[in-house]
Protein backbone atom coordinates (compact mmCIF):
# COMPACT_ATOMS: atom_id res chain seq x y z
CA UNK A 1 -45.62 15.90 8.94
CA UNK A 2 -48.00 18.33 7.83
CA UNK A 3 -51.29 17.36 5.88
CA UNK A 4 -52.68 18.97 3.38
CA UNK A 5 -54.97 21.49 4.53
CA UNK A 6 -51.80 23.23 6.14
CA UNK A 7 -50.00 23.14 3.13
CA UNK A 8 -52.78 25.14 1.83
CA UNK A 9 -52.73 27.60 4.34
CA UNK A 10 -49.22 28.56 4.06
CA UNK A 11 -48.30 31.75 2.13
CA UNK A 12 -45.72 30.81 -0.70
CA UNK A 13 -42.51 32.63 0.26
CA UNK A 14 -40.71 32.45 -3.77
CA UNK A 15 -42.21 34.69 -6.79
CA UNK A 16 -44.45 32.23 -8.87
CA UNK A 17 -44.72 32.75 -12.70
CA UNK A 18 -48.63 32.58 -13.90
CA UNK A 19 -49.26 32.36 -17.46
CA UNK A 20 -53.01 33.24 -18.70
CA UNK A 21 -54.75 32.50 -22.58
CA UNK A 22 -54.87 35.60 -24.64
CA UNK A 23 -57.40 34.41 -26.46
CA UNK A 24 -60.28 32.08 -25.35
CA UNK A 25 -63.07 31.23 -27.78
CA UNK A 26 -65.40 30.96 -25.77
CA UNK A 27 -65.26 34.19 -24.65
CA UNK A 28 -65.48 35.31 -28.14
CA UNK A 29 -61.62 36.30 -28.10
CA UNK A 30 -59.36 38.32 -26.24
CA UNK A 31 -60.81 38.82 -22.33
CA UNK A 32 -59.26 40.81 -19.05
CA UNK A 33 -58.12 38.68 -16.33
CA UNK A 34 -57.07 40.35 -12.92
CA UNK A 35 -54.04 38.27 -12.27
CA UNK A 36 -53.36 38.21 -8.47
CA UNK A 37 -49.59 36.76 -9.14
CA UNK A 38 -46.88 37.88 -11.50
CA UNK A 39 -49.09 37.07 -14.22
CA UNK A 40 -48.69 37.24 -18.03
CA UNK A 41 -50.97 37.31 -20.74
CA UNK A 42 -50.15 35.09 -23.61
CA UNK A 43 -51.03 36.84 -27.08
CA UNK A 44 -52.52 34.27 -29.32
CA UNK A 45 -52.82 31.58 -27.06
CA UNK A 46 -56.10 29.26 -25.57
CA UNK A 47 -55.73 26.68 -22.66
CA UNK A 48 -52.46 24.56 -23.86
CA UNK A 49 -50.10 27.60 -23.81
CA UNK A 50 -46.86 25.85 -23.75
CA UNK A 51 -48.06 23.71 -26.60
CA UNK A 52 -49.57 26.70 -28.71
CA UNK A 53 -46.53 29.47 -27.84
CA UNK A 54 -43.59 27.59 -26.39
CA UNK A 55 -41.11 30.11 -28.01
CA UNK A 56 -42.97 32.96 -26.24
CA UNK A 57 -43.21 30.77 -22.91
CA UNK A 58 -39.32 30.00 -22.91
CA UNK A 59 -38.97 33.03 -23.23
CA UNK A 60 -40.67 34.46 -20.38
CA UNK A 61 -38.81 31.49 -18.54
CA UNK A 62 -35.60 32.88 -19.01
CA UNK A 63 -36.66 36.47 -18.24
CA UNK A 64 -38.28 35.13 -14.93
């Protein structure tokens, strides 16, 4: 059994999907983030993004 350090030591072997806000007040709107994963910006969209865009998040789901 392995604890939980090694766990986060090991290198995921599957593509992961990241979703990032499009828009985040308090950056005073849209911002640039460097997304080190498949990453995806969701227009019009703050820190709930499946709440706030799930037709645009399905979406991606099924394109994934």
């Amino acid at each position: 059994m392995h604890s939980r350090d090694n766990y986060s030591k090991t290198k995921l072997t599957m593509l992961v999907l990241t979703f990032g806000a499009g828009y985040i007040p308090a950056f005073r709107g849209d911002v640039i983030i460097n997304y080190a994963l498949y990453g995806i910006k969701v227009p019009l969209s703050g820190h709930w993004i499946p709440e706030e865009r799930p037709d645009f998040v399905v979406d991606q789901l099924f394109k994934f």
